[in-house]
N, C-alpha and C. Protein backbone atom coordinates (compact mmCIF):
# COMPACT_ATOMS: atom_id res chain seq x y z
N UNK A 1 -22.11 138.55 -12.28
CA UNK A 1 -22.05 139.91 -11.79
C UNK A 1 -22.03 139.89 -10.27
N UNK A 2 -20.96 140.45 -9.75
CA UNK A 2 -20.73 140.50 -8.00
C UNK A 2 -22.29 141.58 -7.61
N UNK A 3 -22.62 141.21 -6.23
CA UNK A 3 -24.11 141.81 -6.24
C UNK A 3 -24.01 143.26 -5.24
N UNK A 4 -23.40 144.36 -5.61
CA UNK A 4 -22.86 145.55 -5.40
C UNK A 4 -23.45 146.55 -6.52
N UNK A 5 -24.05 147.98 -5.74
CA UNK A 5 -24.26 148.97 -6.44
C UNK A 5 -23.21 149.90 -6.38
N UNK A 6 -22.74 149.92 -7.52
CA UNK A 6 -21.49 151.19 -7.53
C UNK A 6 -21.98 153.03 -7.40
N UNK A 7 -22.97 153.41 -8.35
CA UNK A 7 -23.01 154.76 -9.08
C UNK A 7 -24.94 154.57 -9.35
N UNK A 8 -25.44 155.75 -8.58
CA UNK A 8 -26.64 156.13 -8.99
C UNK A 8 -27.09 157.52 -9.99
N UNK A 9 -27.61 157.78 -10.90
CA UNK A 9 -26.89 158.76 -11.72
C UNK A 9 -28.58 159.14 -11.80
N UNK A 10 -28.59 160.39 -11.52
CA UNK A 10 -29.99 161.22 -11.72
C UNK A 10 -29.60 161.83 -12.97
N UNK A 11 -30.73 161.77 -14.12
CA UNK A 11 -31.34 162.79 -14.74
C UNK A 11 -31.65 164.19 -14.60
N UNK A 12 -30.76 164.76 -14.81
CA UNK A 12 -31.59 166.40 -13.93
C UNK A 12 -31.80 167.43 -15.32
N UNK A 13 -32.28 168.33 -14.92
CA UNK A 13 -32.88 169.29 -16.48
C UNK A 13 -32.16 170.81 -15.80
N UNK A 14 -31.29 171.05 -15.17
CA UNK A 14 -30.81 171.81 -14.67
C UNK A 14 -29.07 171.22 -14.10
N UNK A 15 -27.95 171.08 -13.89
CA UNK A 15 -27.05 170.50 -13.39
C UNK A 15 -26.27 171.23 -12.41
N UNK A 16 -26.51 172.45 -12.62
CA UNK A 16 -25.78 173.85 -11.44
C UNK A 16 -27.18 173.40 -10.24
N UNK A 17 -28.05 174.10 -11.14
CA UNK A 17 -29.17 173.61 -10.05
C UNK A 17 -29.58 172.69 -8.59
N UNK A 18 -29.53 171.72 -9.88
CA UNK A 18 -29.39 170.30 -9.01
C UNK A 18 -28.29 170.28 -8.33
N UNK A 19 -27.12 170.76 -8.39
CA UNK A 19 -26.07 170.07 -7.78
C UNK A 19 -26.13 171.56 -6.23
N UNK A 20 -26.23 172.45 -6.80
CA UNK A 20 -26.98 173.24 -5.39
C UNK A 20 -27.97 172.65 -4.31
N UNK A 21 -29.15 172.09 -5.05
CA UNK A 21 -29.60 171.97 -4.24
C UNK A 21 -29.19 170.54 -3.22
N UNK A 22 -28.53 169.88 -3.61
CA UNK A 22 -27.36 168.36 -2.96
C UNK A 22 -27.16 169.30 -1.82
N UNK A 23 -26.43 170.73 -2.47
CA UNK A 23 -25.31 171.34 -1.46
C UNK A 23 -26.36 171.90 -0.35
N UNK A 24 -26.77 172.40 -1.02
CA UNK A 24 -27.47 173.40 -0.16
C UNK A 24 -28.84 173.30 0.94
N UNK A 25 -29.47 172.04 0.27
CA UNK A 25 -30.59 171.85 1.09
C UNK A 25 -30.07 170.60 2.04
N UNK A 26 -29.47 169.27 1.39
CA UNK A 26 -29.13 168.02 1.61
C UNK A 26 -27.71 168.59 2.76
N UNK A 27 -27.17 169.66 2.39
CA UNK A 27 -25.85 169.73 2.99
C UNK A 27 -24.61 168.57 2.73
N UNK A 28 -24.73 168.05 1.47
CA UNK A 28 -24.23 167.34 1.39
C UNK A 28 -22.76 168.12 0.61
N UNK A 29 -21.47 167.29 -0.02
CA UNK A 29 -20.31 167.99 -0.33
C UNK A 29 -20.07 167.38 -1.71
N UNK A 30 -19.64 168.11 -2.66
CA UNK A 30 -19.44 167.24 -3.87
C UNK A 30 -18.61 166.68 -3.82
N UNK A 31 -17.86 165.21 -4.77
CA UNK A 31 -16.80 164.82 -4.51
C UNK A 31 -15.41 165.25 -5.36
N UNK A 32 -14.51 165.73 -5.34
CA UNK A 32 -13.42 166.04 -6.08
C UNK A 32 -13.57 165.48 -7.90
N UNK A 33 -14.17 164.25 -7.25
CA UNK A 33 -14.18 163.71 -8.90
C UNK A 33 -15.83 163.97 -9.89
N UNK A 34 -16.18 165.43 -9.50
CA UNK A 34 -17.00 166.06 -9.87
C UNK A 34 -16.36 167.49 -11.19
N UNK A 35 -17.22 167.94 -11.78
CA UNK A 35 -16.62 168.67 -12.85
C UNK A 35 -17.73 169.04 -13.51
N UNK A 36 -17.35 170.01 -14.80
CA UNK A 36 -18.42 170.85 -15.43
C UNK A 36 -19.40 170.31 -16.12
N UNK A 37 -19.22 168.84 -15.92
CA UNK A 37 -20.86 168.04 -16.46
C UNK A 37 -20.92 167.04 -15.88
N UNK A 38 -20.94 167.04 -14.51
CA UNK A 38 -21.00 165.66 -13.93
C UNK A 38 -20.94 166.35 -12.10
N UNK A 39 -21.87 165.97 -11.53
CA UNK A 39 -21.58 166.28 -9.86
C UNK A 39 -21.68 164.76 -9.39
N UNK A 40 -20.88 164.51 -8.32
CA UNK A 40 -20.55 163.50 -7.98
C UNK A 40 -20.61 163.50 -6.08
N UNK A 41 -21.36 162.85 -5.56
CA UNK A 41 -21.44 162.85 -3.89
C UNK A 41 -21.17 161.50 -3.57
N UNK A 42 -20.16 161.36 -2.47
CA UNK A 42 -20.03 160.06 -2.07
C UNK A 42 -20.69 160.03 -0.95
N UNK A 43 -21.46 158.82 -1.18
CA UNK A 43 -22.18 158.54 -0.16
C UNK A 43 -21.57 157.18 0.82
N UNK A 44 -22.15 156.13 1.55
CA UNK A 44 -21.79 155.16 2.13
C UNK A 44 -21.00 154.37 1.34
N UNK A 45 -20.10 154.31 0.60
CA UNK A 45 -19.87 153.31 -0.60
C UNK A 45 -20.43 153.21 -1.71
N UNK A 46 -21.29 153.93 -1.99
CA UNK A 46 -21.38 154.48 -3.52
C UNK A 46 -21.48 155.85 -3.78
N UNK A 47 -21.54 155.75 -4.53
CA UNK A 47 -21.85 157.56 -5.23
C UNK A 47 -23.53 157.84 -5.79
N UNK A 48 -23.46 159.42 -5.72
CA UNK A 48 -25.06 159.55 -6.65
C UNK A 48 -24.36 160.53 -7.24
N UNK A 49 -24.62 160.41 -9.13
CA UNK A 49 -24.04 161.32 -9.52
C UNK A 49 -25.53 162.22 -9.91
N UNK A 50 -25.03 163.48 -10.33
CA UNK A 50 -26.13 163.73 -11.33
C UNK A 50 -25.72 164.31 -12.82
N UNK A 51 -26.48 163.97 -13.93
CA UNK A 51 -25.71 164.36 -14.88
C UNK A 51 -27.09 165.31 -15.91
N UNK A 52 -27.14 166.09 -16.59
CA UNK A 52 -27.88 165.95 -17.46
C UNK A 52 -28.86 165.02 -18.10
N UNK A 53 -30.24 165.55 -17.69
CA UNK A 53 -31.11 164.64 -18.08
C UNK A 53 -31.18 164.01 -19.62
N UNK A 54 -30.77 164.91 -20.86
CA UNK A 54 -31.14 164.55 -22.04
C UNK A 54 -29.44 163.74 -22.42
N UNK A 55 -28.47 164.33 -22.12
CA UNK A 55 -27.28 163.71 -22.16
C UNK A 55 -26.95 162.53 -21.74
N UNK A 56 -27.85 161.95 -20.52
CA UNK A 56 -28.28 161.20 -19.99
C UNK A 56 -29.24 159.91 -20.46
N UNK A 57 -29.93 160.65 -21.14
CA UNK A 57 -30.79 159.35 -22.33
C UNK A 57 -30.05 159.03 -23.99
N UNK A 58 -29.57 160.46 -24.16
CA UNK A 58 -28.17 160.24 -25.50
C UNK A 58 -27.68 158.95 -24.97
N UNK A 59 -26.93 159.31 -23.87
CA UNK A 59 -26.03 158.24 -23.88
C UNK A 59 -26.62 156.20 -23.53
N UNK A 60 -27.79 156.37 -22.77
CA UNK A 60 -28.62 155.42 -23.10
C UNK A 60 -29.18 154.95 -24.41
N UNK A 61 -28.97 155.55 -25.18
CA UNK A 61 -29.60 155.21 -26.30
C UNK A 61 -31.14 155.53 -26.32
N UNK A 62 -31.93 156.20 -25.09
CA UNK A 62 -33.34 156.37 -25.62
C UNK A 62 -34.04 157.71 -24.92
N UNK A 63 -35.21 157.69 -25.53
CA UNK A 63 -35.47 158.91 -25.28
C UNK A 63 -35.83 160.23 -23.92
N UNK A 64 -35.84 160.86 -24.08
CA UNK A 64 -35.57 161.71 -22.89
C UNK A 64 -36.98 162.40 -22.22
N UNK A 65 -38.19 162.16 -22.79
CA UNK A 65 -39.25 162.65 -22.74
C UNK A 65 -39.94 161.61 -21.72
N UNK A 66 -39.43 161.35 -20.79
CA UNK A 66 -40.36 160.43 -20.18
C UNK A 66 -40.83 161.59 -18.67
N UNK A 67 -42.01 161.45 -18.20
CA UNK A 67 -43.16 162.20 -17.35
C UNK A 67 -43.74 161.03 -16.71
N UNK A 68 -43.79 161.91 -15.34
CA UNK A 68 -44.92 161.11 -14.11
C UNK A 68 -43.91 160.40 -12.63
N UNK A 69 -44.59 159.10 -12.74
CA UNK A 69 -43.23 158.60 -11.50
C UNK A 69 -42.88 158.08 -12.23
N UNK A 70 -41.46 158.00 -11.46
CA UNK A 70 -40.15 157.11 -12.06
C UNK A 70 -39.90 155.87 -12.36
N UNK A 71 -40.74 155.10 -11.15
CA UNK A 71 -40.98 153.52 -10.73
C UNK A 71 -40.01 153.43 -9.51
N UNK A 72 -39.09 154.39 -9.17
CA UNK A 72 -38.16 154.14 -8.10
C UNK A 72 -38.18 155.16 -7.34
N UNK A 73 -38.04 154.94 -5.74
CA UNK A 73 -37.43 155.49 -5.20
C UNK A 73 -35.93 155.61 -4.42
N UNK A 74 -35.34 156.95 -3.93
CA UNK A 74 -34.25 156.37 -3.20
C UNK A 74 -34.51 157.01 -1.26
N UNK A 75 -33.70 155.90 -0.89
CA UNK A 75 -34.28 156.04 0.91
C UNK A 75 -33.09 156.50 1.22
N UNK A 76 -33.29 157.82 2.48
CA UNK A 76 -32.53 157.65 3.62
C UNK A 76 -32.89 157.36 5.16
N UNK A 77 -32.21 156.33 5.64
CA UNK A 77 -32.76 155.31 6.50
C UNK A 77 -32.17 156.36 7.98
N UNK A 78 -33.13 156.89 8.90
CA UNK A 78 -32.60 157.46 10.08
C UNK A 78 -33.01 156.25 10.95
N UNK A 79 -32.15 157.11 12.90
CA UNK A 79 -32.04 156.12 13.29
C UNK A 79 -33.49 156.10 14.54
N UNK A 80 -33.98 156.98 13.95
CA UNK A 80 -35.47 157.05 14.94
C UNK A 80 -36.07 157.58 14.19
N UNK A 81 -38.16 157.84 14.88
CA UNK A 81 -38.65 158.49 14.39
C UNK A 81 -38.33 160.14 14.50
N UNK A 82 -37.91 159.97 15.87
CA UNK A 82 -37.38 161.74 15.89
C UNK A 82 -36.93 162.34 14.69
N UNK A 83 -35.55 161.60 14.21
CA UNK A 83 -34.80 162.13 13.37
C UNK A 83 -35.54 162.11 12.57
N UNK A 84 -36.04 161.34 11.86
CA UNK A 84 -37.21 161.53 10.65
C UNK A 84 -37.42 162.94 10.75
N UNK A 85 -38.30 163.50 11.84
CA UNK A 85 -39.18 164.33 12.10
C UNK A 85 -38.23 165.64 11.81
N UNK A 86 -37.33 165.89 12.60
CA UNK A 86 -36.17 166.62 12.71
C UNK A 86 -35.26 166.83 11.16
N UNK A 87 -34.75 165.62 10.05
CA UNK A 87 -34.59 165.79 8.94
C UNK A 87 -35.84 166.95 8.15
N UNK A 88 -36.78 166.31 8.25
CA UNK A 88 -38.04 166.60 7.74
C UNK A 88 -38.66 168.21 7.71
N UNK A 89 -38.02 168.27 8.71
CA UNK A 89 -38.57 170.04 9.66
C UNK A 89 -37.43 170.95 9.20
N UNK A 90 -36.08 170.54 9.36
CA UNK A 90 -34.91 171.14 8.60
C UNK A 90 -35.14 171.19 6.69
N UNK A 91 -35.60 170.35 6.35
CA UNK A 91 -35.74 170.17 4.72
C UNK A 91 -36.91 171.11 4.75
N UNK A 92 -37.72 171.19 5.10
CA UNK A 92 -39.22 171.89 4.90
C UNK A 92 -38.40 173.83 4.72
N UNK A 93 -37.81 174.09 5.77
CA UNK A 93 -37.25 175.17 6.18
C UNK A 93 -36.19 175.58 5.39
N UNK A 94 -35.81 174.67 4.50
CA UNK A 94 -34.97 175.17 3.24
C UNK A 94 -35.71 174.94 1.83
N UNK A 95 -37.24 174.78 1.82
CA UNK A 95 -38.20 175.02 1.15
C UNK A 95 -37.94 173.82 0.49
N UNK A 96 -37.97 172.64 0.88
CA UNK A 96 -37.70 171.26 0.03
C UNK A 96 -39.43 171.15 0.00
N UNK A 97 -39.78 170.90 -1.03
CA UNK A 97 -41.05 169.77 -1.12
C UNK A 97 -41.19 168.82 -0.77
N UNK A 98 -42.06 168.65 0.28
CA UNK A 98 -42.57 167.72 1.36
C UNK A 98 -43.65 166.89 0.64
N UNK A 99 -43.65 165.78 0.38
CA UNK A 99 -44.75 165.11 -0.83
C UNK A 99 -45.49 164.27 0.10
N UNK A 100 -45.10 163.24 1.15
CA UNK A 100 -45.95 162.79 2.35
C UNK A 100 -45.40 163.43 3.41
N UNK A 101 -46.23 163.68 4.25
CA UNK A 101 -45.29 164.50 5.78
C UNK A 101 -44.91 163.10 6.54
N UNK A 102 -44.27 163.13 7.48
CA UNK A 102 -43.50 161.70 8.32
C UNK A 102 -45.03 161.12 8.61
N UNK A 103 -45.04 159.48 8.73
CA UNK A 103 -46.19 158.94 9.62
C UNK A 103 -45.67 157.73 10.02
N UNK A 104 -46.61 156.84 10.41
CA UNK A 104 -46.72 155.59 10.66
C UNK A 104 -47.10 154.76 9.46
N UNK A 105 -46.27 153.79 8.97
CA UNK A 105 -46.77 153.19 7.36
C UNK A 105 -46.71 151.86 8.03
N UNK A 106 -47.59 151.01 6.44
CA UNK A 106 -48.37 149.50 7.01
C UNK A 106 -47.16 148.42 7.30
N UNK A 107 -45.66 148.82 6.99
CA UNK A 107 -44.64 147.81 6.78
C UNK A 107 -44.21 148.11 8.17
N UNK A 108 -44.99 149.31 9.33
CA UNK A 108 -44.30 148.91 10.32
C UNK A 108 -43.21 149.96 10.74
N UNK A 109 -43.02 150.66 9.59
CA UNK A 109 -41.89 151.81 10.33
C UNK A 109 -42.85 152.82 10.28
N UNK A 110 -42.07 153.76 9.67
CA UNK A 110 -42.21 155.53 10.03
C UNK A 110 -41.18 155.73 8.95
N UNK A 111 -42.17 156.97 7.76
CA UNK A 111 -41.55 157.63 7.00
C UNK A 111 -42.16 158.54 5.85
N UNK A 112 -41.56 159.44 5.50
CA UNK A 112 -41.89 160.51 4.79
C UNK A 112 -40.76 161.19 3.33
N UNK A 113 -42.16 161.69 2.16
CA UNK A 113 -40.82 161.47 1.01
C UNK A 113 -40.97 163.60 0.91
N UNK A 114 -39.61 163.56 0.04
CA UNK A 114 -39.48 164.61 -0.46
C UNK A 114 -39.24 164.36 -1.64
N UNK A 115 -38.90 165.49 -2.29
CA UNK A 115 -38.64 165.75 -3.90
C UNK A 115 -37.54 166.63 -4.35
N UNK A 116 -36.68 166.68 -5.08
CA UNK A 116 -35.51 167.25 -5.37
C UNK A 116 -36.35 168.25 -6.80
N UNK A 117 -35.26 168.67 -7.49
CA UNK A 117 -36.36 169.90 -8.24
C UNK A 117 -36.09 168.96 -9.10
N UNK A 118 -36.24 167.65 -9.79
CA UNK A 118 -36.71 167.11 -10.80
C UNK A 118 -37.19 165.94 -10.36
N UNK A 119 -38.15 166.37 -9.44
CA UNK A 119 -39.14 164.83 -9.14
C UNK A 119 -38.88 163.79 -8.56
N UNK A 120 -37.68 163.84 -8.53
CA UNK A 120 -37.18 162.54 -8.08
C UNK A 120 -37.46 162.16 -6.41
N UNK A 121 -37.64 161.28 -5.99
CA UNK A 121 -38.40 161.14 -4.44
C UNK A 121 -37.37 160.39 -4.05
N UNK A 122 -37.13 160.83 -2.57
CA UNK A 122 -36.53 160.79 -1.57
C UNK A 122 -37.30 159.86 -0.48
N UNK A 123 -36.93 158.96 -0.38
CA UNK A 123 -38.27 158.33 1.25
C UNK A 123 -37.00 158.75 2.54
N UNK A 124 -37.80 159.36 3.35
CA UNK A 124 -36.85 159.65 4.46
C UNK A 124 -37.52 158.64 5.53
N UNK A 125 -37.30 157.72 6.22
CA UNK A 125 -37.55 156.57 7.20
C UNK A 125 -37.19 156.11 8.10
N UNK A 126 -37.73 155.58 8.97
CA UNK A 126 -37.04 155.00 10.35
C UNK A 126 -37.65 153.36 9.69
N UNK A 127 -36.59 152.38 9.85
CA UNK A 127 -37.13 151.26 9.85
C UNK A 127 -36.56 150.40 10.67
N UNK A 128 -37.44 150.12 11.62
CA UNK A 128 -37.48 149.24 13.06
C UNK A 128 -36.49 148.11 13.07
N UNK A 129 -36.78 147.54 11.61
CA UNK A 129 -36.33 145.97 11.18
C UNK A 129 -35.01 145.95 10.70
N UNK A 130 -34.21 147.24 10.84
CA UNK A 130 -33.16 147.16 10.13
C UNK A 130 -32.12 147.84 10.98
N UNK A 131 -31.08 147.63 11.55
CA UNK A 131 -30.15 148.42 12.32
C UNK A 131 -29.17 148.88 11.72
N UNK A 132 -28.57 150.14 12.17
CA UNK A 132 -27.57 150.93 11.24
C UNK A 132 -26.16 151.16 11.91
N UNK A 133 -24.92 151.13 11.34
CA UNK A 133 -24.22 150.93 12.24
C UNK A 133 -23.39 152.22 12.40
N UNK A 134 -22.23 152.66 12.84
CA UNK A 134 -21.90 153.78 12.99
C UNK A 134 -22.01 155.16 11.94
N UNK A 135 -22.03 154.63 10.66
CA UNK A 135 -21.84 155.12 9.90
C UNK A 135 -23.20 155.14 9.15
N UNK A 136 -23.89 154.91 9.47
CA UNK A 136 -25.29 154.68 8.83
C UNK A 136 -25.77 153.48 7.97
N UNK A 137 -24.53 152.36 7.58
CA UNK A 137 -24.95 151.41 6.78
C UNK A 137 -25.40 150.41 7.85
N UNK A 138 -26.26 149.62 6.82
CA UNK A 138 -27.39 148.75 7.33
C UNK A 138 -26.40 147.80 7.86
N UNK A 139 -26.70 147.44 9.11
CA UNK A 139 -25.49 146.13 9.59
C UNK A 139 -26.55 145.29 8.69
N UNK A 140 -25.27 144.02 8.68
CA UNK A 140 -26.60 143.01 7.97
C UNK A 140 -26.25 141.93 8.55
């Protein structure tokens, strides 16, 4: 298996919903290859789709009743603490749920999570150790 993430696909219990709030809070744009059961955002070279949460475990084969944390999160990596702060203050103001407010954490950066309306956590971060290049991907 080549070591590349293609497609991140949220569970959501709402799909108009969810895909509003992408638009509307995230400001983000759907992608063309989005449609009446499937929202699709391109991000740096992959996509996050979101699809129906229970349609979503159908098609996994298992069940759909799962509660609490996820075991995962997903990051967006800014290029200071400002921006952190500044993401953070803009999301608050479009009534996003703020779950840690920005700080100083033990790995050394700076960062703070939110929540989308199905739980799902967001780490918003500055990380010192990692440089980003025009476009926001991690040079490596």
């Amino acid at each position: 298996m080549e070591q590349r993430l293609t497609i991140i696909t949220l569970g959501v219990s709402d799909l108009e919903k969810a895909t509003d709030f992408y638009e509307s809070k995230f400001n983000w744009e759907k992608s063309a290859a989005s449609n009446a059961h499937i929202s699709f955002f391109a991000l740096n070279g992959i996509y996050l789709s979101l699809y129906p949460r229970k349609a979503l475990a159908e098609d996994a084969t298992i069940d759909s009743e799962g509660h609490g944390f996820k075991g995962f999160t997903i990051a967006y990596n800014a290029r200071s603490e400002n921006e952190v702060d500044q993401l953070i203050e803009d999301l608050r103001s479009k009534g996003v749920e703020i779950v840690k407010e920005p700080q100083k954490v033990s790995w050394g950066g700076y960062s703070s999570y939110v929540s989308d309306l199905d739980g799902h956590l967001w780490e918003v971060a500055f990380n010192p150790y990692l440089e980003l290049d025009d476009k926001g991907n991690i040079k490596i």
